[in-house]
N, C-alpha and C. Protein backbone atom coordinates (compact mmCIF):
# COMPACT_ATOMS: atom_id res chain seq x y z
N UNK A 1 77.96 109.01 157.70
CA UNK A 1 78.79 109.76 156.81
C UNK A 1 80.23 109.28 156.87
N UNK A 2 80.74 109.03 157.96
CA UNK A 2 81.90 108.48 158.14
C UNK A 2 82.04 107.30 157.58
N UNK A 3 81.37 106.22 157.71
CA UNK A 3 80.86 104.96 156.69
C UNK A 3 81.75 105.04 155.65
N UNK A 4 81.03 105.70 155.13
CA UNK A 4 80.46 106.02 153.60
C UNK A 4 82.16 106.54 152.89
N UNK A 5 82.38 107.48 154.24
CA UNK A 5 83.69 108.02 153.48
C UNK A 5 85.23 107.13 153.10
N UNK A 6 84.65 106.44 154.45
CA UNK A 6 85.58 105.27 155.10
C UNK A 6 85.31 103.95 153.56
N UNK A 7 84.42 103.79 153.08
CA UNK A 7 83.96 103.06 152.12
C UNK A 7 84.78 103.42 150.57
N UNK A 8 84.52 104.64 150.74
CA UNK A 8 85.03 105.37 149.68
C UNK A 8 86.63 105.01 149.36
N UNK A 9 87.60 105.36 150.83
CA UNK A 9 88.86 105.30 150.57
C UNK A 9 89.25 103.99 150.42
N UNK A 10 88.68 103.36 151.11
CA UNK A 10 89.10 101.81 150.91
C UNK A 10 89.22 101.24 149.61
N UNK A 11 88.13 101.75 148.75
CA UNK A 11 88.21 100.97 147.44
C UNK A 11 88.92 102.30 146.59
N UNK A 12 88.94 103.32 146.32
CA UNK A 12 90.14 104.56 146.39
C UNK A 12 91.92 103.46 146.20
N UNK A 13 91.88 102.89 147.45
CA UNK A 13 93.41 102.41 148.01
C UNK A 13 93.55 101.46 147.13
N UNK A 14 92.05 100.33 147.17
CA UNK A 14 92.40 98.95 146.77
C UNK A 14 92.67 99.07 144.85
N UNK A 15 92.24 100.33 144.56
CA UNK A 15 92.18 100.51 142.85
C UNK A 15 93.46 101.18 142.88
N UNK A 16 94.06 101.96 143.63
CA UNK A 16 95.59 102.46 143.54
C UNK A 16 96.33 101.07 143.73
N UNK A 17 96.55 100.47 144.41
CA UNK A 17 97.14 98.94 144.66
C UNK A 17 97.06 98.33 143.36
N UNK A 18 95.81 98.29 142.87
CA UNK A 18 95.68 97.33 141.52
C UNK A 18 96.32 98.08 140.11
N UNK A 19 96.12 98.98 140.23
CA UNK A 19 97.04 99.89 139.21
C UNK A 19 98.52 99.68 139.36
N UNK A 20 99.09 100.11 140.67
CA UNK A 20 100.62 99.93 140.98
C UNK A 20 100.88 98.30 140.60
N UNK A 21 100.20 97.14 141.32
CA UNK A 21 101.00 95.86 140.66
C UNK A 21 100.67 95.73 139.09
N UNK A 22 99.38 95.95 138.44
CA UNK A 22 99.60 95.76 137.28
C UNK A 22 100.52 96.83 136.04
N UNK A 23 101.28 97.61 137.09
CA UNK A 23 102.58 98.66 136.54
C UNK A 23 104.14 97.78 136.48
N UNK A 24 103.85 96.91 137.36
CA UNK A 24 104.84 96.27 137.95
C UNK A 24 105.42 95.29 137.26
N UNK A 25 103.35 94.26 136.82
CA UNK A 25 103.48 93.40 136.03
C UNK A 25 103.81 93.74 134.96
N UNK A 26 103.60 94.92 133.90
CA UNK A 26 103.99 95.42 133.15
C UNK A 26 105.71 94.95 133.05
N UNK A 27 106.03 95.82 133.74
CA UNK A 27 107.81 95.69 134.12
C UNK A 27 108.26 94.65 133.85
N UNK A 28 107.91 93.61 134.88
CA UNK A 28 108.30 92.44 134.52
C UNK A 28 108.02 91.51 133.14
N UNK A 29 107.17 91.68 132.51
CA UNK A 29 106.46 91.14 131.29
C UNK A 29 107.47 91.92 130.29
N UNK A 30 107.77 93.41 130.40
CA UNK A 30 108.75 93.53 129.42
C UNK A 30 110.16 93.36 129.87
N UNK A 31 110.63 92.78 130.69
CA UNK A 31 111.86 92.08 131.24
C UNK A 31 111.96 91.09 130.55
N UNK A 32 110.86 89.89 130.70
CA UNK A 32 110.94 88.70 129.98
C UNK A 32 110.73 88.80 128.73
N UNK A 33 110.42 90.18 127.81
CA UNK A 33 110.74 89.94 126.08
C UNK A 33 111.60 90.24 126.06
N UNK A 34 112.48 91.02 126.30
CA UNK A 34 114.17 91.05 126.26
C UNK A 34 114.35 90.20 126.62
N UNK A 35 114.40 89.36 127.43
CA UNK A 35 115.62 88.39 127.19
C UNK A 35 114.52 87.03 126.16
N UNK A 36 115.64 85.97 125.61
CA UNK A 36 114.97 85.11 124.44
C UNK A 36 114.31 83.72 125.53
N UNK A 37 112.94 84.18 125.05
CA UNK A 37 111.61 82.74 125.66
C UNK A 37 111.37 82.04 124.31
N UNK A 38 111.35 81.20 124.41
CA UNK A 38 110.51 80.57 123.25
C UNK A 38 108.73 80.28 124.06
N UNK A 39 108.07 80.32 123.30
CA UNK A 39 106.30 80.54 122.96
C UNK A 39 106.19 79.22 122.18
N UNK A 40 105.26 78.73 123.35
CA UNK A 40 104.89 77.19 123.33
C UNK A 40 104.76 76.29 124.98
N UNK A 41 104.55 75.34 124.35
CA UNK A 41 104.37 74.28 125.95
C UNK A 41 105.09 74.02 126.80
N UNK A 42 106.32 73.92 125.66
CA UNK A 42 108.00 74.41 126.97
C UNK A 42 108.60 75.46 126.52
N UNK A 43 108.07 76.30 127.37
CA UNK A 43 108.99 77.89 127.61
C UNK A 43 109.87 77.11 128.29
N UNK A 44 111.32 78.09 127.94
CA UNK A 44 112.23 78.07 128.65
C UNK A 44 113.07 79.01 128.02
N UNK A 45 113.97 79.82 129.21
CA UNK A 45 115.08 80.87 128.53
C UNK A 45 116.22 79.96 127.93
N UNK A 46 116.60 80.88 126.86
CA UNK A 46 117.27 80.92 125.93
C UNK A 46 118.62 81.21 125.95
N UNK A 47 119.83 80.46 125.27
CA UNK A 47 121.04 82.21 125.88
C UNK A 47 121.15 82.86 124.51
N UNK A 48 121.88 84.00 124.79
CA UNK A 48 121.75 85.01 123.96
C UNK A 48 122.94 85.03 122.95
N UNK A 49 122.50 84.91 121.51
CA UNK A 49 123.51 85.27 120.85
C UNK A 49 123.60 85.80 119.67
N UNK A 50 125.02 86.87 119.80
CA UNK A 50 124.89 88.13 119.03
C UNK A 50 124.69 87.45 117.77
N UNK A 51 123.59 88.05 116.92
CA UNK A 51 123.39 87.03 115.57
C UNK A 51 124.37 87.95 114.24
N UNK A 52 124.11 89.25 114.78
CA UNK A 52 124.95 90.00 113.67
C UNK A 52 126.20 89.94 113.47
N UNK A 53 127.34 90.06 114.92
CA UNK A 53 128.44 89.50 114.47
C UNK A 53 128.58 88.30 114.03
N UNK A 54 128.13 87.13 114.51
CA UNK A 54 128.22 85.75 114.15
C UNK A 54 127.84 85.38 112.83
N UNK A 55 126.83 86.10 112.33
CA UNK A 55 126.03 86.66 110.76
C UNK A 55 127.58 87.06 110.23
N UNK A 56 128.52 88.03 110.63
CA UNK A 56 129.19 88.41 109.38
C UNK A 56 130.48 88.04 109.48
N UNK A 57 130.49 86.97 110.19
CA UNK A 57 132.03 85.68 110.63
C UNK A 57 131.33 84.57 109.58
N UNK A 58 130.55 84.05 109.57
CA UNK A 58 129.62 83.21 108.76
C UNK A 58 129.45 83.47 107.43
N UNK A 59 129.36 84.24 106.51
CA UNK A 59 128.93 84.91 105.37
C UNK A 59 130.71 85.97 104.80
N UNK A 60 131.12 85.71 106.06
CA UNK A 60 132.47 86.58 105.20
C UNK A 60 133.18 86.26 103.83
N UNK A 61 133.03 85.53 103.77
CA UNK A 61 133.69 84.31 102.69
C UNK A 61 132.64 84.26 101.56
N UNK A 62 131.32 84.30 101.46
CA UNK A 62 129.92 84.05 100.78
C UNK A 62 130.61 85.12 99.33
N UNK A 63 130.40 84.36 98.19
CA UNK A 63 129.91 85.13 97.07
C UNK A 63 128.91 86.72 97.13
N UNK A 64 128.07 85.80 97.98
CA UNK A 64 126.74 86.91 98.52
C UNK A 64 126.39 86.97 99.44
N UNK A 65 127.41 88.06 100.30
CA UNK A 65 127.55 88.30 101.77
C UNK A 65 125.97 88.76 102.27
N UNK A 66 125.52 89.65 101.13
CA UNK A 66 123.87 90.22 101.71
C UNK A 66 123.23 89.38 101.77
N UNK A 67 122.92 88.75 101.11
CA UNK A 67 122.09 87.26 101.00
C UNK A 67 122.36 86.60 101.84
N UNK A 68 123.68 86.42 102.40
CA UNK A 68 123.69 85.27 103.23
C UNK A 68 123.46 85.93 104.97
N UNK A 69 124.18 87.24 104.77
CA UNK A 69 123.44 87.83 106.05
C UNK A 69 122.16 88.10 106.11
N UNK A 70 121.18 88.07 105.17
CA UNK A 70 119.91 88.38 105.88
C UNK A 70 119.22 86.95 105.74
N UNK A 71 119.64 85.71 104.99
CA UNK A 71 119.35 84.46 105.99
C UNK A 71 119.98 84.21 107.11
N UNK A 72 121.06 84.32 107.41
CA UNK A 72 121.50 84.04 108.28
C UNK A 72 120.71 84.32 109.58
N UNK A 73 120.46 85.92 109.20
CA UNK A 73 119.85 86.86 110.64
C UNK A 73 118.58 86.18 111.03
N UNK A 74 117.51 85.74 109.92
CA UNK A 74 116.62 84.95 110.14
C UNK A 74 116.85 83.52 110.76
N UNK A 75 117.92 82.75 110.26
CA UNK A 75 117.90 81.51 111.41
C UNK A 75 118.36 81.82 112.39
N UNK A 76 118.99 82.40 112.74
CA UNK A 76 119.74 82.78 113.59
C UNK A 76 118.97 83.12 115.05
N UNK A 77 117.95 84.80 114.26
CA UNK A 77 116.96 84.71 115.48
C UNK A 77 115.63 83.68 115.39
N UNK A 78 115.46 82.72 114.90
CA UNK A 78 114.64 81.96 115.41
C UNK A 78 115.29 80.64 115.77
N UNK A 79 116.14 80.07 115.40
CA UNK A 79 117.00 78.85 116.05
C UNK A 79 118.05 79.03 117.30
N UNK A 80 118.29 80.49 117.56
CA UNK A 80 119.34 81.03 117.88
C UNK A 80 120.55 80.48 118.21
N UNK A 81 121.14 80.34 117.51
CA UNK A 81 122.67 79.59 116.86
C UNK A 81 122.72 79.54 115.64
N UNK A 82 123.83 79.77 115.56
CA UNK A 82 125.13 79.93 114.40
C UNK A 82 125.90 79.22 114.06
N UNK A 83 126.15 78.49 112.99
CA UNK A 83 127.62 77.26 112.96
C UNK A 83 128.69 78.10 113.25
N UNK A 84 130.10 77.95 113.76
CA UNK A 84 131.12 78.23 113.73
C UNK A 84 131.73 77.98 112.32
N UNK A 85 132.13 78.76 112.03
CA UNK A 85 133.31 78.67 110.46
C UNK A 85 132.39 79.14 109.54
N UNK A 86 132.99 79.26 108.23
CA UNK A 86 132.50 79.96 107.28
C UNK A 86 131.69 78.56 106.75
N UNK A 87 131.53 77.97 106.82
CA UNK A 87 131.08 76.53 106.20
C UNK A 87 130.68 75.59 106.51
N UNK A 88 129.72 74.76 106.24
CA UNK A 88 129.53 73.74 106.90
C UNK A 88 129.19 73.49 108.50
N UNK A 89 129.33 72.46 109.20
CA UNK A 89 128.69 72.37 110.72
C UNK A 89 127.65 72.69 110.95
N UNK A 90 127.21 72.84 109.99
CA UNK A 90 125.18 73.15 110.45
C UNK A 90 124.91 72.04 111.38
N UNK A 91 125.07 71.19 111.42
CA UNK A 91 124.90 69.87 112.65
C UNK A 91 124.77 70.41 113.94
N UNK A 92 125.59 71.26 114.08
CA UNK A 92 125.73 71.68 115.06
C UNK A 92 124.77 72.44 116.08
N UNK A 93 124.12 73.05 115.10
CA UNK A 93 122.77 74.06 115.38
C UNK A 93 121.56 73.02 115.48
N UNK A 94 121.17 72.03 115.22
CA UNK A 94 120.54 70.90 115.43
C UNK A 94 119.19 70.91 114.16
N UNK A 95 118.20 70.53 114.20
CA UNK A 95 117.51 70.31 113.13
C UNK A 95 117.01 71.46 113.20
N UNK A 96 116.54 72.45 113.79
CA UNK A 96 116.15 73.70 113.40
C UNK A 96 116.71 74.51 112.22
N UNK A 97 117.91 74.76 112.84
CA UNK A 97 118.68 75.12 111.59
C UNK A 97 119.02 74.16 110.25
N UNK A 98 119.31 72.87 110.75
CA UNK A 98 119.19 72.16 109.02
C UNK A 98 118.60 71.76 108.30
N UNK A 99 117.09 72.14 108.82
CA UNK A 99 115.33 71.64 108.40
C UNK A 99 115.22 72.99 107.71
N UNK A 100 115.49 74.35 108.22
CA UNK A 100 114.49 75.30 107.21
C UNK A 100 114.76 75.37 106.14
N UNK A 101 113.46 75.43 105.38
CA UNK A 101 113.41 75.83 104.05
C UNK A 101 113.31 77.32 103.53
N UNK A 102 113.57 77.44 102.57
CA UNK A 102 112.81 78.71 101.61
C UNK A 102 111.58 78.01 100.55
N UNK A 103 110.78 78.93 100.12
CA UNK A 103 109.85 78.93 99.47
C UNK A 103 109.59 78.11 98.15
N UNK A 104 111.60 77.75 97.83
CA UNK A 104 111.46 76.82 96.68
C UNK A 104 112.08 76.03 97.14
N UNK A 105 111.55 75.08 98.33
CA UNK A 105 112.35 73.90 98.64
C UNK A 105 113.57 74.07 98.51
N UNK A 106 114.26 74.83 99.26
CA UNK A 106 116.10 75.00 99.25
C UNK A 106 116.38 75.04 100.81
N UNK A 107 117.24 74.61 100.89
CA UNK A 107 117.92 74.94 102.34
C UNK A 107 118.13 76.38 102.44
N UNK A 108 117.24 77.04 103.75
CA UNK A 108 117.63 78.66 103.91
C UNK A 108 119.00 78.97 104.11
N UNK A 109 119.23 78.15 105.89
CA UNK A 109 120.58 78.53 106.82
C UNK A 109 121.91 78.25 106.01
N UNK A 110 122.70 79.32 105.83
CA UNK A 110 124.32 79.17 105.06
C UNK A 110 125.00 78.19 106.05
């Protein structure tokens, strides 16, 4: 009987254990979507940058500030970078940003 009971807690403990680290792993797994990974063969962190202010330093000047902020926000979070100035320097952001398209063959990024 003692066995048995002794049997009992052990795997009792070892399923509390497996619950607590996979709480943990949890934790950590949503640690690493906050901050920016790219998804692919080379992960690697990212640094972070505010796309909305940089979105409306970028587009201030734009005919069509909405338009250009909600492309912007899109290259922005997937290239993450921004040219500096209202104009031009897309170079800068590297081919990510001066490769995307829109749907009718146009350059997206302002």
């Amino acid at each position: 009987m003692a066995l048995k009971l002794f049997l009992v807690m052990a795997v009792f403990v070892l399923c509390m254990a497996k619950v607590s680290s996979s709480d943990s792993n949890a934790k950590i797994q949503d640690h690493l979507t906050d901050s920016k990974v790219v998804k692919g063969p080379n992960r690697r962190a990212l640094p972070f940058v505010d796309c909305g202010a940089s979105c409306r330093v970028r587009c201030s000047l734009h005919s069509r500030p909405n338009r250009c902020n909600r492309a912007c926000g899109t290259c922005c979070s997937r290239c993450k970078c921004v040219p500096p100035g209202t104009f031009g320097n897309r170079e800068i952001c590297g081919s990510c940003y001066t490769d995307m398209l829109t749907h009718g063959n146009r350059l997206k990024c302002p």
